[in-house]
C-alpha atoms as a PDB file:
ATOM      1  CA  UNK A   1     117.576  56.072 411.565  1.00  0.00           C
ATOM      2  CA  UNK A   2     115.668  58.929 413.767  1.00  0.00           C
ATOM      3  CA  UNK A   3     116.422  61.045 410.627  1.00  0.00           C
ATOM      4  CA  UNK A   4     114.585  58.599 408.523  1.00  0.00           C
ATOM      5  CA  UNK A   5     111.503  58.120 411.287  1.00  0.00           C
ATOM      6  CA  UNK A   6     111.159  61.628 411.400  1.00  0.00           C
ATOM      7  CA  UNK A   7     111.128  62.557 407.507  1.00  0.00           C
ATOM      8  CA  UNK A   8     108.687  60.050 407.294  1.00  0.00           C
ATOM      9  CA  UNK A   9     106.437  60.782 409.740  1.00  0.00           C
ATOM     10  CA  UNK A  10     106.237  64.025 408.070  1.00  0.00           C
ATOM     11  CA  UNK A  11     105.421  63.248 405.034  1.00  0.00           C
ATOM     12  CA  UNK A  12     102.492  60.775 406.325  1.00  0.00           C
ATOM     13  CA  UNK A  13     100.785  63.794 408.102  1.00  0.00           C
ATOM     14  CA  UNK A  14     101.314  66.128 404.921  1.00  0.00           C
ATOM     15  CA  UNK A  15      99.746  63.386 402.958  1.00  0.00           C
ATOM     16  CA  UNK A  16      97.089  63.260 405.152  1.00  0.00           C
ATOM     17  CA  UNK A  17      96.283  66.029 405.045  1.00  0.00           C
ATOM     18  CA  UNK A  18      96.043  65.935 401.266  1.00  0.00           C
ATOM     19  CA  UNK A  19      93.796  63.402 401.919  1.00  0.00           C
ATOM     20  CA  UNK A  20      91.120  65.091 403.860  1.00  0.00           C
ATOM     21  CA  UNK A  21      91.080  67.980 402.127  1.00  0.00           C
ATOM     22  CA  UNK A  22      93.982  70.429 403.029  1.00  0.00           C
ATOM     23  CA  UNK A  23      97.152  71.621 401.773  1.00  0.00           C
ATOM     24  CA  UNK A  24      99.879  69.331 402.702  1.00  0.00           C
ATOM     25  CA  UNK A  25     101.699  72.211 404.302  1.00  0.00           C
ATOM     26  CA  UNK A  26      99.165  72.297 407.182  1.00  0.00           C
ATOM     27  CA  UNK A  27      99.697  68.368 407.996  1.00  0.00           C
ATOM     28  CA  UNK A  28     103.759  68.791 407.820  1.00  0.00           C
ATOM     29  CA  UNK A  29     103.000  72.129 409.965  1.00  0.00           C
ATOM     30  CA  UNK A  30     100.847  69.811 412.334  1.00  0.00           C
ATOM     31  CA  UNK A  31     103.708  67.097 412.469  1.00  0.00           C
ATOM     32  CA  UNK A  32     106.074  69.598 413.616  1.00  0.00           C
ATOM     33  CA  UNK A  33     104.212  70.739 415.679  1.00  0.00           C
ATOM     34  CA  UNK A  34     103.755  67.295 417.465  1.00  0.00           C
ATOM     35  CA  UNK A  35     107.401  66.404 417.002  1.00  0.00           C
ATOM     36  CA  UNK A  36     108.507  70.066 418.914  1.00  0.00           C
ATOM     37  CA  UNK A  37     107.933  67.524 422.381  1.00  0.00           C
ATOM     38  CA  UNK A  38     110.508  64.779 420.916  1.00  0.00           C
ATOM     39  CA  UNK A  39     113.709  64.309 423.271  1.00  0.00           C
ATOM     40  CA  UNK A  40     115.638  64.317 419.870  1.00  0.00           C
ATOM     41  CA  UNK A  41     114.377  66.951 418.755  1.00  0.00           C
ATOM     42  CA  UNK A  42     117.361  69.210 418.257  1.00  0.00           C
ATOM     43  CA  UNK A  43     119.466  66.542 416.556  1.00  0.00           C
ATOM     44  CA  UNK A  44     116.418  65.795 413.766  1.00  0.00           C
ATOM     45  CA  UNK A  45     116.445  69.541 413.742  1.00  0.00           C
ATOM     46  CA  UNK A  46     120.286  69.706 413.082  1.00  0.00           C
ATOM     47  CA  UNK A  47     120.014  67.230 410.655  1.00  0.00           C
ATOM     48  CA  UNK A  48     116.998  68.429 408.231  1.00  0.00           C
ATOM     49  CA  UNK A  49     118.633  71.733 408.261  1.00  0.00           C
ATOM     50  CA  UNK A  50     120.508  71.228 404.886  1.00  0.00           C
ATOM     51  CA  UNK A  51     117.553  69.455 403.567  1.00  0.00           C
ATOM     52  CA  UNK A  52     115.636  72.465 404.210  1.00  0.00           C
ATOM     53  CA  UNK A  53     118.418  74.935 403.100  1.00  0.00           C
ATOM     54  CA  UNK A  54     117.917  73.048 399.548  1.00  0.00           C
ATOM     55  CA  UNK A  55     113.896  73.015 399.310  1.00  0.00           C
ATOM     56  CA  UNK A  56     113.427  76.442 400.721  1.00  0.00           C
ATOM     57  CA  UNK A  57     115.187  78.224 397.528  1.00  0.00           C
ATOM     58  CA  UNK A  58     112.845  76.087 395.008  1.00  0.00           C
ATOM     59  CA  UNK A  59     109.783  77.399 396.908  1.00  0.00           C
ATOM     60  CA  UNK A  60     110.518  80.874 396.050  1.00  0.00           C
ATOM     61  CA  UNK A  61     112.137  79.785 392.715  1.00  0.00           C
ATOM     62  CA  UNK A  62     108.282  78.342 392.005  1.00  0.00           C
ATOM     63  CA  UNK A  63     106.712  81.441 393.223  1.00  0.00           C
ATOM     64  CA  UNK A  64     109.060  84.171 391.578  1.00  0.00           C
ATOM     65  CA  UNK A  65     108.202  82.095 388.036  1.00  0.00           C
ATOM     66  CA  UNK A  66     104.327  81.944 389.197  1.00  0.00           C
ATOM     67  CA  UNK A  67     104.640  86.033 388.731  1.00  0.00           C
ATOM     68  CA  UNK A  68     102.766  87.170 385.928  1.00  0.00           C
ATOM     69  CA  UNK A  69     104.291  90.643 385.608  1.00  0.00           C
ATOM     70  CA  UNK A  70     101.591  91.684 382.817  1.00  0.00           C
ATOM     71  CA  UNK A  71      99.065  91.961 385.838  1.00  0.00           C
ATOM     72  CA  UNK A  72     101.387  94.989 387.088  1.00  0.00           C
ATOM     73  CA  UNK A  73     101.703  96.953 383.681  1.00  0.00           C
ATOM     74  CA  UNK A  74     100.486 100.510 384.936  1.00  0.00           C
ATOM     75  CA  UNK A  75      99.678 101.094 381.211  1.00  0.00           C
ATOM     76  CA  UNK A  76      96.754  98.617 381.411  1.00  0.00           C
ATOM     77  CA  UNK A  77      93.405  98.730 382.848  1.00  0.00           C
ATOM     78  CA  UNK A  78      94.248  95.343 384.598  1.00  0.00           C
ATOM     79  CA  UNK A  79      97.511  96.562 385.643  1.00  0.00           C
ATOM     80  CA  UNK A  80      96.196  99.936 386.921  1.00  0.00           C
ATOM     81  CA  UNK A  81      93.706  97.867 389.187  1.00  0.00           C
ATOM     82  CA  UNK A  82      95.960  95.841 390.707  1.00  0.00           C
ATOM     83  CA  UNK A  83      98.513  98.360 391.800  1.00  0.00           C
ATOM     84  CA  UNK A  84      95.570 100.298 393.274  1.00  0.00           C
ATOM     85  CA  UNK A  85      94.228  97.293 395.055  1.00  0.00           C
ATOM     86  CA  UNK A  86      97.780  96.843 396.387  1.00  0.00           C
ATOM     87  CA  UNK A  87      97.749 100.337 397.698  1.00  0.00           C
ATOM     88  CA  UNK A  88      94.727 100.176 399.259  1.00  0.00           C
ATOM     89  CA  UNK A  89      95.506  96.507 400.565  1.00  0.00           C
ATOM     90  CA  UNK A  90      99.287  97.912 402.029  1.00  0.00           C
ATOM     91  CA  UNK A  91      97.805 100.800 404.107  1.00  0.00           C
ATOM     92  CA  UNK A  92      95.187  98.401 405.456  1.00  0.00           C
ATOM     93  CA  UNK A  93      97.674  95.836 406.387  1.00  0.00           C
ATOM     94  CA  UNK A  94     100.035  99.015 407.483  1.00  0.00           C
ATOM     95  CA  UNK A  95      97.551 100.284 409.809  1.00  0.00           C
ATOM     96  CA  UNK A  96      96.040  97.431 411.053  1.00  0.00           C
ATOM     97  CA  UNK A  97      99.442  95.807 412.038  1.00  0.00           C
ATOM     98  CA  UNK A  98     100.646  99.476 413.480  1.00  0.00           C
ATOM     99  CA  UNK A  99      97.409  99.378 415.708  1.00  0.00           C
ATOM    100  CA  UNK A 100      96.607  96.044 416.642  1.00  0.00           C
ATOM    101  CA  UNK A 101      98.823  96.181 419.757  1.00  0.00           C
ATOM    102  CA  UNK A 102      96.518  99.219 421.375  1.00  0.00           C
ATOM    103  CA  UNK A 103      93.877  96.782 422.133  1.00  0.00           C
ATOM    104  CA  UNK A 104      95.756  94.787 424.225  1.00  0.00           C
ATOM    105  CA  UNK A 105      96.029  95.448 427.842  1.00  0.00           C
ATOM    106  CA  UNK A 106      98.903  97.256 429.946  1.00  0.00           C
ATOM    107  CA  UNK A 107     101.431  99.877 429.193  1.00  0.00           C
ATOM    108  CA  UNK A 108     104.462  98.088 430.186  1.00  0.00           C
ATOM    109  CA  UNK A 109     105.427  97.304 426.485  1.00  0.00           C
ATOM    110  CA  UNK A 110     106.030  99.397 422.996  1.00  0.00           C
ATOM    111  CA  UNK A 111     102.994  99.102 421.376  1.00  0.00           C
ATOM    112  CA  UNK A 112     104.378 100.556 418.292  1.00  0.00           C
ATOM    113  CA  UNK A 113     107.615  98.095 418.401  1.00  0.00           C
ATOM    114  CA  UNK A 114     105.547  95.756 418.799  1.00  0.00           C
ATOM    115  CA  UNK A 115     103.068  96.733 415.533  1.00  0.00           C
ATOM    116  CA  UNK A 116     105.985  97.019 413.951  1.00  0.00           C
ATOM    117  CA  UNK A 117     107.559  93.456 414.446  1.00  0.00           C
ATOM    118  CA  UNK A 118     104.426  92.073 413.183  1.00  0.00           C
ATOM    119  CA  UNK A 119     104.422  93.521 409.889  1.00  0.00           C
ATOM    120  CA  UNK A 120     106.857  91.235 408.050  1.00  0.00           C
ATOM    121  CA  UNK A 121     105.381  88.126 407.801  1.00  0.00           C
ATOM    122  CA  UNK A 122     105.712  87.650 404.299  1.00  0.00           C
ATOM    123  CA  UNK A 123     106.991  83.809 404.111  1.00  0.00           C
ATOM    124  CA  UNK A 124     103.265  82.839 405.328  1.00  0.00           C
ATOM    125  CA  UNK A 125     101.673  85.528 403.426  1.00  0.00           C
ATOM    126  CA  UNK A 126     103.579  84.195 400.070  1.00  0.00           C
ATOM    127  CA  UNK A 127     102.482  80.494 400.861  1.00  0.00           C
ATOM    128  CA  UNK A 128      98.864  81.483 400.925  1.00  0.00           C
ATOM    129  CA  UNK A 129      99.267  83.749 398.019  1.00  0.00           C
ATOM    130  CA  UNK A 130     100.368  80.706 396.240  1.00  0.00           C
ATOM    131  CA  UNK A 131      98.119  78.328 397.209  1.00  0.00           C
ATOM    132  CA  UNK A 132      94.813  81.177 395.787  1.00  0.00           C
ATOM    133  CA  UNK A 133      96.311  81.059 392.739  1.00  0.00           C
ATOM    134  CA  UNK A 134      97.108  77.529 392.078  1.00  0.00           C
ATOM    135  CA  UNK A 135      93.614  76.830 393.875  1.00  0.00           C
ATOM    136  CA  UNK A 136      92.441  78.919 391.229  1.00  0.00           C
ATOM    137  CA  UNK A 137      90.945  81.465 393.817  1.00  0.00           C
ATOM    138  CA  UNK A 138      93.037  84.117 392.954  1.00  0.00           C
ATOM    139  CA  UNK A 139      93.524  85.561 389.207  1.00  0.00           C
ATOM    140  CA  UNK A 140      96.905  86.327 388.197  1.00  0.00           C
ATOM    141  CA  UNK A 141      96.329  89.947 388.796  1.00  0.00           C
ATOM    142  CA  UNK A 142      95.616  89.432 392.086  1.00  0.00           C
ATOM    143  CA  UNK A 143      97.990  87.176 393.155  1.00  0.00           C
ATOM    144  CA  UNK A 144     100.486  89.848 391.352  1.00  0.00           C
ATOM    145  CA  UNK A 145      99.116  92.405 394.043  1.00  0.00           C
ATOM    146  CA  UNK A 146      99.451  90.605 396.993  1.00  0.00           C
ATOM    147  CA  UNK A 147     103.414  89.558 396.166  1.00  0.00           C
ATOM    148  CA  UNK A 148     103.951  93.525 395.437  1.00  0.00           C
ATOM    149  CA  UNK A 149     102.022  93.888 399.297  1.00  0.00           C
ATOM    150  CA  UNK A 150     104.172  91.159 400.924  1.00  0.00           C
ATOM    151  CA  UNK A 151     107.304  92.599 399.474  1.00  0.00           C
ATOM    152  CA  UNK A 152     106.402  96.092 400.710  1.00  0.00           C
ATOM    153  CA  UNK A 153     105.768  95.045 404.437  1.00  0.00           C
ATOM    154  CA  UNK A 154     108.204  92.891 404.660  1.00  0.00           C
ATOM    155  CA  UNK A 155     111.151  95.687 403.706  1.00  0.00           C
ATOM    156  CA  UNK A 156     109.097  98.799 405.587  1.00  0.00           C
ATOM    157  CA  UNK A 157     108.424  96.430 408.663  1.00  0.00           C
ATOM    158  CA  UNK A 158     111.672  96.465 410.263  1.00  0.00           C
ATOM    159  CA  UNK A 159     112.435 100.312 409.268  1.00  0.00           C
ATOM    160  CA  UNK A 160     109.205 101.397 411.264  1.00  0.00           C
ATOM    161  CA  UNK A 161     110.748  99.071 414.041  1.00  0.00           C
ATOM    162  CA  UNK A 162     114.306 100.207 414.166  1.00  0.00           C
ATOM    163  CA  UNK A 163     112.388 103.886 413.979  1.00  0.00           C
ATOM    164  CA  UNK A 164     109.610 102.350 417.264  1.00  0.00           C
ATOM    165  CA  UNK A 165     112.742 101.693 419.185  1.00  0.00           C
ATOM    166  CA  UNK A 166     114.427 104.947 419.251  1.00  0.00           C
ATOM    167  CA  UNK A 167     111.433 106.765 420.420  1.00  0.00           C
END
């Protein structure tokens, strides 16, 4: 029955969020969020897990066949774009992750570990990513670009991290 409560009240606050405007990601975020207090929280927990091992693989099933690979071709004026874009978009993300950690205070931690843990966030990044282009804020092209970014720092994230902890 708590099972039942709890997938509920989830969906309620995702549709809620529909309703006033925002994804329905950010209201089932935001009834997490609330439920994280619950005194049963890690037997709801325990038992969405396999609903979640299900759902999560049709996410990136959706986004894999949202790819539109012609935005890539590096024979194409389009294609030749977006793979600079991603390059440029990459080092930016690169270096700003890398460096982000100097401007906060005290030496007592590895800054570049640290820089480097950040990096692969690319579950978020992919939701977002998604969202532009079924929003219609991104083209196809661009959307293209950011997937080949996420990809990128996601798999050179925890090299430069493993590589931040040996020195």
């Amino acid at each position: 029955m708590l099972l039942v409560m709890a997938i509920s009240y989830f969906l309620i606050l995702a549709y809620g969020a529909k309703v006033v405007g925002l994804e329905l990601m950010i209201g089932a975020y935001a009834a997490g969020v609330a439920f994280a207090s619950h005194p049963e929280r890690n037997h709801v927990e325990e038992d969405i897990k396999p609903l979640c091992e299900l759902l999560t693989p049709l996410f990136f099933i959706l986004l894999g066949a949202s790819m539109e690979f012609s935005g890539l071709d590096p024979f194409s004026e389009a294609g030749r774009q977006s793979w600079g874009f991603a390059a440029l978009l990459f080092v930016a993300d690169v270096v700003g992750k890398l460096f982000a950690p100097f401007f906060i205070p005290g030496n007592g931690m590895n800054k570049w570990a640290v820089g480097s843990g950040i990096m692969p966030r690319g579950e978020v990044g992919l939701i977002f990513a998604q969202m532009g282009l079924m929003s219609g804020s991104f083209s196809s092209e661009l959307f293209s670009s950011f997937v080949v970014v996420i990809i990128a720092t996601t798999m050179v994230g925890p090299v430069l991290l493993r590589v931040s902890w040996r020195a």
